[in-house]
C-alpha atoms as a PDB file:
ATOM      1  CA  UNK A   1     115.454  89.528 118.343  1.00  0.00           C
ATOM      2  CA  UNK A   2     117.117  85.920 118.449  1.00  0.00           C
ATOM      3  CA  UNK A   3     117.265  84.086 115.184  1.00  0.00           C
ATOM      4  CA  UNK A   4     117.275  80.860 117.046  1.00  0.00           C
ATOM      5  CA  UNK A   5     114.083  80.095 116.530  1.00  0.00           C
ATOM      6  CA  UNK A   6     111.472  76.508 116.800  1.00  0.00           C
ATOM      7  CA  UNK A   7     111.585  74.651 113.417  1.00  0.00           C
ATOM      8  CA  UNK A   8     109.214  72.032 114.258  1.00  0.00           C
ATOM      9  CA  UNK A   9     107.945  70.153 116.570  1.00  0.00           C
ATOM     10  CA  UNK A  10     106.807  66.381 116.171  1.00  0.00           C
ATOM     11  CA  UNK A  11     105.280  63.702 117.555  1.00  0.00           C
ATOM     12  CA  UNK A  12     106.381  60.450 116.270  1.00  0.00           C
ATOM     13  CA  UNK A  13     103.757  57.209 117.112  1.00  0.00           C
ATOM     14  CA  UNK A  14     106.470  54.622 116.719  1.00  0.00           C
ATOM     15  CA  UNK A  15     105.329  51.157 115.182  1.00  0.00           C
ATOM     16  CA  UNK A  16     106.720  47.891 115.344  1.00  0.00           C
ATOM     17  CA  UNK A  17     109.615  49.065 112.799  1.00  0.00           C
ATOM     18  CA  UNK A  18     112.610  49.207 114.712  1.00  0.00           C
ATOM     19  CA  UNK A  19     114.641  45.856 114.334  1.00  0.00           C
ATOM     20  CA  UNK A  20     117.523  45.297 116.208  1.00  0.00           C
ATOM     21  CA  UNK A  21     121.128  42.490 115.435  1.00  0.00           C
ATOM     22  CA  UNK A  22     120.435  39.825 117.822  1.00  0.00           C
ATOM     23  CA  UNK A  23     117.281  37.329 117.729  1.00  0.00           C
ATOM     24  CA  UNK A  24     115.437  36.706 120.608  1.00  0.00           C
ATOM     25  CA  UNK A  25     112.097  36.713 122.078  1.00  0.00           C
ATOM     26  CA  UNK A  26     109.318  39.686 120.567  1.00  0.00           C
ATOM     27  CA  UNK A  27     107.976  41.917 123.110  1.00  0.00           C
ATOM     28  CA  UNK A  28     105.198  44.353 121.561  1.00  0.00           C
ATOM     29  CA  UNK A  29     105.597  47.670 123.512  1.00  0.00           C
ATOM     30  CA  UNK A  30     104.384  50.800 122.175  1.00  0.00           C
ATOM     31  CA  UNK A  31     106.107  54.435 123.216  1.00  0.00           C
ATOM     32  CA  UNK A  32     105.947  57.894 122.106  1.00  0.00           C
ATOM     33  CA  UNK A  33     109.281  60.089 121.054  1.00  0.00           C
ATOM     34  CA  UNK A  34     108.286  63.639 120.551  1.00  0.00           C
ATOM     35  CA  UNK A  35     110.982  65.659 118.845  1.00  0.00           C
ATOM     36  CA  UNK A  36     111.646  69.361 119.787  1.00  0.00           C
ATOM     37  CA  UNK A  37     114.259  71.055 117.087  1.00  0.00           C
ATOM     38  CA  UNK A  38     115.828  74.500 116.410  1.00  0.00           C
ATOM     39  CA  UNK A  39     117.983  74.966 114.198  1.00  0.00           C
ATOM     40  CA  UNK A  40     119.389  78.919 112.475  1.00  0.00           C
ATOM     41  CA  UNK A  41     121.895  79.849 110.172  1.00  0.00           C
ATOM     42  CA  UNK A  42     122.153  83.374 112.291  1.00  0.00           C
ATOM     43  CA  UNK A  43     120.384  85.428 109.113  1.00  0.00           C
ATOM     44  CA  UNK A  44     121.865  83.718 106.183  1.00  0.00           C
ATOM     45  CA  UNK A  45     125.076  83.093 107.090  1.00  0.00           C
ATOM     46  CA  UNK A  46     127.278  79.744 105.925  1.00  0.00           C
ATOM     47  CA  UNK A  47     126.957  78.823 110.132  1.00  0.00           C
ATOM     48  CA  UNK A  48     124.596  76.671 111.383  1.00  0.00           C
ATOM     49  CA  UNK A  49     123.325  76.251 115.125  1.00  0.00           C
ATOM     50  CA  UNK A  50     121.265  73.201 115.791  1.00  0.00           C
ATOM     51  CA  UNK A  51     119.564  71.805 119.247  1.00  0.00           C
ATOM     52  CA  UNK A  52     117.037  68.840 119.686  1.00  0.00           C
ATOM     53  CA  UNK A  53     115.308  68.097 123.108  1.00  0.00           C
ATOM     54  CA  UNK A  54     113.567  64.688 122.458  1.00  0.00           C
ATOM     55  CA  UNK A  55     111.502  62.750 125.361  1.00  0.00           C
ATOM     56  CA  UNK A  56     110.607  59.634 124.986  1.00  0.00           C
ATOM     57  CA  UNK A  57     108.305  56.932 127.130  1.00  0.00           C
ATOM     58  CA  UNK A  58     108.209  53.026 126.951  1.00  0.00           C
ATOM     59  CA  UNK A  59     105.818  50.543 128.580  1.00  0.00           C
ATOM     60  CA  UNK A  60     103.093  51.709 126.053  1.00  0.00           C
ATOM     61  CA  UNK A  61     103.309  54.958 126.573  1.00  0.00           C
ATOM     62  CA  UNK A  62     102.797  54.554 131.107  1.00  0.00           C
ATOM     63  CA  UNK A  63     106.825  55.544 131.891  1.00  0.00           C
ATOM     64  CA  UNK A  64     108.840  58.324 130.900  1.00  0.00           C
ATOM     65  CA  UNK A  65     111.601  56.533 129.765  1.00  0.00           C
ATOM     66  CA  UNK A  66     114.621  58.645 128.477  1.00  0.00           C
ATOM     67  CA  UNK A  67     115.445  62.239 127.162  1.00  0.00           C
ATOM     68  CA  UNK A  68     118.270  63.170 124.751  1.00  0.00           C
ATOM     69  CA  UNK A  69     119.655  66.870 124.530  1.00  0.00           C
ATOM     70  CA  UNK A  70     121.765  67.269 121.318  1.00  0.00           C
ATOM     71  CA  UNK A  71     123.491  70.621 120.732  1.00  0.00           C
ATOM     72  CA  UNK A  72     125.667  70.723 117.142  1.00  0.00           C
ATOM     73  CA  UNK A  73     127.149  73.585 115.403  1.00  0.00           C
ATOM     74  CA  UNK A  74     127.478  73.465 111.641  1.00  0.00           C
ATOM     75  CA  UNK A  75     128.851  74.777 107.956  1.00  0.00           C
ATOM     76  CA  UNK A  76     127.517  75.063 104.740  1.00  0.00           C
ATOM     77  CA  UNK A  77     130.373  74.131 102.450  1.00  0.00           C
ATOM     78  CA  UNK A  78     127.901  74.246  99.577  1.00  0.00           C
ATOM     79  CA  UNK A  79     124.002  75.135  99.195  1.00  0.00           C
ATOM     80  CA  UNK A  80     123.115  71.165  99.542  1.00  0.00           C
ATOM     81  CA  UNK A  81     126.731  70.232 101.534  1.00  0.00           C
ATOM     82  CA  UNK A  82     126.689  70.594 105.614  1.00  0.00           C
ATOM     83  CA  UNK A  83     129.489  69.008 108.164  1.00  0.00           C
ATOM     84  CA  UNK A  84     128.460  69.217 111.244  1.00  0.00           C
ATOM     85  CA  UNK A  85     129.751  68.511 114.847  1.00  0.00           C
ATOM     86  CA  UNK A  86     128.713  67.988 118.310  1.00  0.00           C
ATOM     87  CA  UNK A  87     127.262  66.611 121.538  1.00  0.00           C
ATOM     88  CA  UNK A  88     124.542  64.203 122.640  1.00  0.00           C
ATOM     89  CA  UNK A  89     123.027  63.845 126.184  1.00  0.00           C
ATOM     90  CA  UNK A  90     121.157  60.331 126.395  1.00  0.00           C
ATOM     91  CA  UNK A  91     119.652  60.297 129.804  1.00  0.00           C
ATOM     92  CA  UNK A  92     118.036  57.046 130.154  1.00  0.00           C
ATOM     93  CA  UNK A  93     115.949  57.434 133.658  1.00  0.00           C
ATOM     94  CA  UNK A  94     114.937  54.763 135.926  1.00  0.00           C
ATOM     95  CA  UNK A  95     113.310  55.199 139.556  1.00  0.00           C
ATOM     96  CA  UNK A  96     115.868  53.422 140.770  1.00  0.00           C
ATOM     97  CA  UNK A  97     119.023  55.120 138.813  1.00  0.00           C
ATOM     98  CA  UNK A  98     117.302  58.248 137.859  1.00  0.00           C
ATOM     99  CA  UNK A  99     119.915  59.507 134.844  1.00  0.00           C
ATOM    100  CA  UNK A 100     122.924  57.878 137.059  1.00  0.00           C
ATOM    101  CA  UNK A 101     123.277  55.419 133.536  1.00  0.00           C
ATOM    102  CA  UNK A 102     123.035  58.880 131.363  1.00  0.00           C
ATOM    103  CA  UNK A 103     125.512  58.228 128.084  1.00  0.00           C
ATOM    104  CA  UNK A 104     127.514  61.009 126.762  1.00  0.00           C
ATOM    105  CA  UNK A 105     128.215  61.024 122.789  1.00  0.00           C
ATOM    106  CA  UNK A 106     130.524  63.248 120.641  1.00  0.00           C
ATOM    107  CA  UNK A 107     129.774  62.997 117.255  1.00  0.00           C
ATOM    108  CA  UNK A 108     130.560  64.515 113.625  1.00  0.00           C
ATOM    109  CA  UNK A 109     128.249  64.259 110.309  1.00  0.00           C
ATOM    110  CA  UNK A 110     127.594  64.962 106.950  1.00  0.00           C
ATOM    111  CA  UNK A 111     124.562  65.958 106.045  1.00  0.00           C
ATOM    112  CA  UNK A 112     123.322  66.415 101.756  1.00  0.00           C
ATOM    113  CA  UNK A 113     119.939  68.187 101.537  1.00  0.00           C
ATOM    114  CA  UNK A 114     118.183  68.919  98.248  1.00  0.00           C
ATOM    115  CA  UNK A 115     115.099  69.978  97.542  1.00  0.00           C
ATOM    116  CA  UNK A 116     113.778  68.103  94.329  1.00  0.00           C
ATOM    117  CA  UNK A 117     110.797  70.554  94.309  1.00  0.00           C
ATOM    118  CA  UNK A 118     108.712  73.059  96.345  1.00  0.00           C
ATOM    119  CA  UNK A 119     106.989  70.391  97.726  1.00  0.00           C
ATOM    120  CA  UNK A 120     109.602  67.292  98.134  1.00  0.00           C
ATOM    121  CA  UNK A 121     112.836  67.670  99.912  1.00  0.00           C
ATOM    122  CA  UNK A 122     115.709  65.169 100.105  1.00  0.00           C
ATOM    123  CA  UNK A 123     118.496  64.632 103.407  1.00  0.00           C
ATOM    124  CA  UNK A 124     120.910  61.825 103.965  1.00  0.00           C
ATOM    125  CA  UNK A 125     123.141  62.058 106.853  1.00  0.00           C
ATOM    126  CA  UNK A 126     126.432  60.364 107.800  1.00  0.00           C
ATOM    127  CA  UNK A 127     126.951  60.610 111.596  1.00  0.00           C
ATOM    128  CA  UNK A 128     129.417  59.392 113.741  1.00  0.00           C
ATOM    129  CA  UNK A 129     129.826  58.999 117.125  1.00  0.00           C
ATOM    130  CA  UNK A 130     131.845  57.859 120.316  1.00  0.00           C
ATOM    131  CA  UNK A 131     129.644  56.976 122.987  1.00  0.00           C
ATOM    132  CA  UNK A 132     130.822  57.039 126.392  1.00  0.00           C
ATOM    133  CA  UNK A 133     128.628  54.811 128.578  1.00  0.00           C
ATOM    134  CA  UNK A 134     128.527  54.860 132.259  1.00  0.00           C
ATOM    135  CA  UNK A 135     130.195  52.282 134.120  1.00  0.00           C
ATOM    136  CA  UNK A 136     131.704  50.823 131.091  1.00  0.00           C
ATOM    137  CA  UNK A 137     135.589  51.455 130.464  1.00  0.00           C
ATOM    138  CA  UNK A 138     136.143  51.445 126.936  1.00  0.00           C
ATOM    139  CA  UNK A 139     134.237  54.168 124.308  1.00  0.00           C
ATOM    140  CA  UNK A 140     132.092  52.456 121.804  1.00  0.00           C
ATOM    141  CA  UNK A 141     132.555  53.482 118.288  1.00  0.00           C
ATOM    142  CA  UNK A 142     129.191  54.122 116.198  1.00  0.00           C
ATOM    143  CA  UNK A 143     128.403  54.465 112.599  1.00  0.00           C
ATOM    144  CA  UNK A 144     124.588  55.749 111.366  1.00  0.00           C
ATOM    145  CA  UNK A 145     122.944  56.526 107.893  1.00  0.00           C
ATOM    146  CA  UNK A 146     120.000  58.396 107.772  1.00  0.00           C
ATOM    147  CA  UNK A 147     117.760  58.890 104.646  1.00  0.00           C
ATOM    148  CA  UNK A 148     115.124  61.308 104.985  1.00  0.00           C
ATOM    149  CA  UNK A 149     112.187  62.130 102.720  1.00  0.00           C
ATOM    150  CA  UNK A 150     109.733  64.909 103.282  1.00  0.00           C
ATOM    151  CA  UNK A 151     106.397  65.889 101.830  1.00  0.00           C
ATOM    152  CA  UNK A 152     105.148  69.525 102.842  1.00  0.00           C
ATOM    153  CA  UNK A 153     101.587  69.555 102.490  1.00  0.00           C
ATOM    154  CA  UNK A 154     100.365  72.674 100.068  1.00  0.00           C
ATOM    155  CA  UNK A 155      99.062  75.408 101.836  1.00  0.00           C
ATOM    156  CA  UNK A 156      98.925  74.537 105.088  1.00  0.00           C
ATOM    157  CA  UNK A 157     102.162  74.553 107.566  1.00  0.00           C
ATOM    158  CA  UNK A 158     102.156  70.733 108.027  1.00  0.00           C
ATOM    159  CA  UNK A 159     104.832  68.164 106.557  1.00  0.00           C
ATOM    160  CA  UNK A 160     104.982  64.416 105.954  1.00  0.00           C
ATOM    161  CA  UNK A 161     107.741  62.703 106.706  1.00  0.00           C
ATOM    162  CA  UNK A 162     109.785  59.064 106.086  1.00  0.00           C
ATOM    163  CA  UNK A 163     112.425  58.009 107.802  1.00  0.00           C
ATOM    164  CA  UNK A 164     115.270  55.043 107.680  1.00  0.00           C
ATOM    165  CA  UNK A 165     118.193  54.983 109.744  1.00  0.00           C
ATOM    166  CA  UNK A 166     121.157  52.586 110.093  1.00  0.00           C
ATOM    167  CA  UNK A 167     123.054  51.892 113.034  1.00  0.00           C
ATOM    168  CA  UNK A 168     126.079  50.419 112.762  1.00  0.00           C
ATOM    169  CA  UNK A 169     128.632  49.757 115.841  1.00  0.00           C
ATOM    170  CA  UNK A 170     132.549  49.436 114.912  1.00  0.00           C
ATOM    171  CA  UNK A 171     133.830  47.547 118.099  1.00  0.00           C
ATOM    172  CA  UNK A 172     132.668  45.432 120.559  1.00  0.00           C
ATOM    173  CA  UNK A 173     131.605  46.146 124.657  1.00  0.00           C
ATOM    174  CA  UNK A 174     133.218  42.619 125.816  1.00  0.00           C
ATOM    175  CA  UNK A 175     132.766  43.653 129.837  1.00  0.00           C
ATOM    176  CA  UNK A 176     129.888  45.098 131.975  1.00  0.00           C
ATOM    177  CA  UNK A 177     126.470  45.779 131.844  1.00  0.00           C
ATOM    178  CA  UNK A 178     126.456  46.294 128.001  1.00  0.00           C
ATOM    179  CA  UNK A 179     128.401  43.404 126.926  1.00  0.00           C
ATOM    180  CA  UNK A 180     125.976  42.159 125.058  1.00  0.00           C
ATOM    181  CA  UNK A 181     124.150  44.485 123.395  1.00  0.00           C
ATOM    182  CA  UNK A 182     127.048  46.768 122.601  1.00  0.00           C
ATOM    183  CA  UNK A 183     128.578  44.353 119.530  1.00  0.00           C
ATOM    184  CA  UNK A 184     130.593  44.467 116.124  1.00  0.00           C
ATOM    185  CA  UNK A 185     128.073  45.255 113.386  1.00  0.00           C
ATOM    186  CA  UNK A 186     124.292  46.236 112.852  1.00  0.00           C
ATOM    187  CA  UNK A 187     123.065  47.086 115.726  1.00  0.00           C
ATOM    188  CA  UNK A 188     119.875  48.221 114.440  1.00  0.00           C
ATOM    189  CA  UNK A 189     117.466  49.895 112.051  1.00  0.00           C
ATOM    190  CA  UNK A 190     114.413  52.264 112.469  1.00  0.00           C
ATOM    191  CA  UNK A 191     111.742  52.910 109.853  1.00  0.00           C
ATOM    192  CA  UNK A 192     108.993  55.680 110.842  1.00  0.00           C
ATOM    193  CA  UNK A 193     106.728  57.915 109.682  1.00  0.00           C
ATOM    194  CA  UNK A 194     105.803  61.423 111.348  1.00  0.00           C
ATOM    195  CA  UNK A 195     103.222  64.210 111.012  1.00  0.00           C
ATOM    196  CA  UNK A 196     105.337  67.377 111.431  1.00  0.00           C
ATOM    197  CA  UNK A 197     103.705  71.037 112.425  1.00  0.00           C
ATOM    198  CA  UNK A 198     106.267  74.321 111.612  1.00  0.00           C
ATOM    199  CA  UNK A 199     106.321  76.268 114.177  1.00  0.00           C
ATOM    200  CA  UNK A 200     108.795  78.657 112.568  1.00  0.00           C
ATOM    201  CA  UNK A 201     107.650  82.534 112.284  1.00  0.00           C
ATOM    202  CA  UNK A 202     107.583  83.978 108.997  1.00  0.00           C
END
C-alpha cells in the first residue's frame, strides 16, 4: 500500500485580508481557494514527498478562476529543519485564453516546524522562486515568508489554522502585459484563517 497518502483538505473563505504594493481603486470580490495536500516521508524516512492541487474562483465565487499544481520533494536535516525544492503550475484560466497565460515557477524553501504542544504547532517557511510568465521575456525573481500557526481541536480530527504570508519580488517586469504589477518590492501580503478536516488514515 502507498504511503502517499491525503493530509488534509481545506476550504479557505478568503476575507478582505489580502493587500497588495500599489494603491488604487477597492474592488470587494469574494472567492473560494480550496487546498488539496499530500505530503509522506515514505514510512519514516529523512525524505519528504509533497503535492498540493489548489482551485480557486473569483467574481464572488461565479468563475473558476485559476488552479495551481505544486509537486516538491524534501529533507529532514533535523526533527524541526526541512529544505525543500520544486515546481509550481499556476494556470490562470480565462474563456478566452483558457491556461494559454499558465506561469511556471521553480522554487526552493526552508521550512522550521515545532510543535510547542500536543495541541499547538509552529511552521515558518522561506520560499523562493523564479517565475517564468508567459509572454514575458525576462524570469521574475520572488521572495515569500510564511508564518503558520495551528490549533488541533481535542478529540475530534479538525484543526484551526492562521496564516500570514509575505511576498516580496526582487526585480522588476519593465515590458509586457505584467509591467506593472510585476515590481521591485512588496508585492503583497495575505492574512487568513481556515477550518482544516484530516483526512489522513490512522
Amino acid at each position: 500500500m502507498s504511503n502517499f497518502l491525503p493530509r488534509r483538505i481545506a476550504a479557505c473563505l478568503l476575507l478582505p485580508a489580502t493587500f497588495a504594493a500599489t494603491a488604487g481603486p477597492v474592488r470587494d470580490d469574494f472567492g473560494v481557494w480550496i487546498s488539496n495536500t499530500y505530503q509522506t516521508d515514505f514510512g519514516g524516512s529523512p525524505y519528504l514527498a509533497f503535492l498540493e492541487l489548489a482551485p480557486r474562483t473569483k467574481t464572488d465565487n461565479d468563475q473558476f478562476a485559476q488552479i495551481i499544481v505544486r509537486p516538491l520533494i524534501g529533507y529532514k536535516l533535523t526533527n524541526k529543519l526541512q529544505l525543500w525544492a520544486g515546481y509550481t503550475w499556476q494556470g490562470e484560466y480565462s474563456e478566452q485564453t483558457d491556461f494559454e497565460l499558465a506561469t511556471n515557477d521553480a522554487m526552493q524553501q526552508l521550512q522550521w516546524v515545532d510543535n510547542w504542544s500536543p495541541e499547538w504547532n509552529f511552521q515558518y517557511r522561506f520560499r523562493l522562486e523564479q517565475r517564468f510568465f508567459s509572454e514575458e521575456d525576462n524570469v521574475a525573481h520572488r521572495m515569500r515568508h510564511r508564518f503558520r500557526l495551528v490549533y488541533s481541536i481535542p478529540d475530534s480530527k479538525a484543526y484551526l489554522i492562521g496564516i500570514d504570508e509575505l511576498f516580496v519580488y526582487f526585480n522588476s517586469l519593465d515590458d509586457g502585459r505584467l509591467a506593472r504589477s510585476v515590481q521591485t518590492g512588496i508585492n503583497q501580503n495575505r492574512s487568513y484563517v481556515a477550518w482544516v478536516i484530516n483526512l489522513r488514515r490512522n
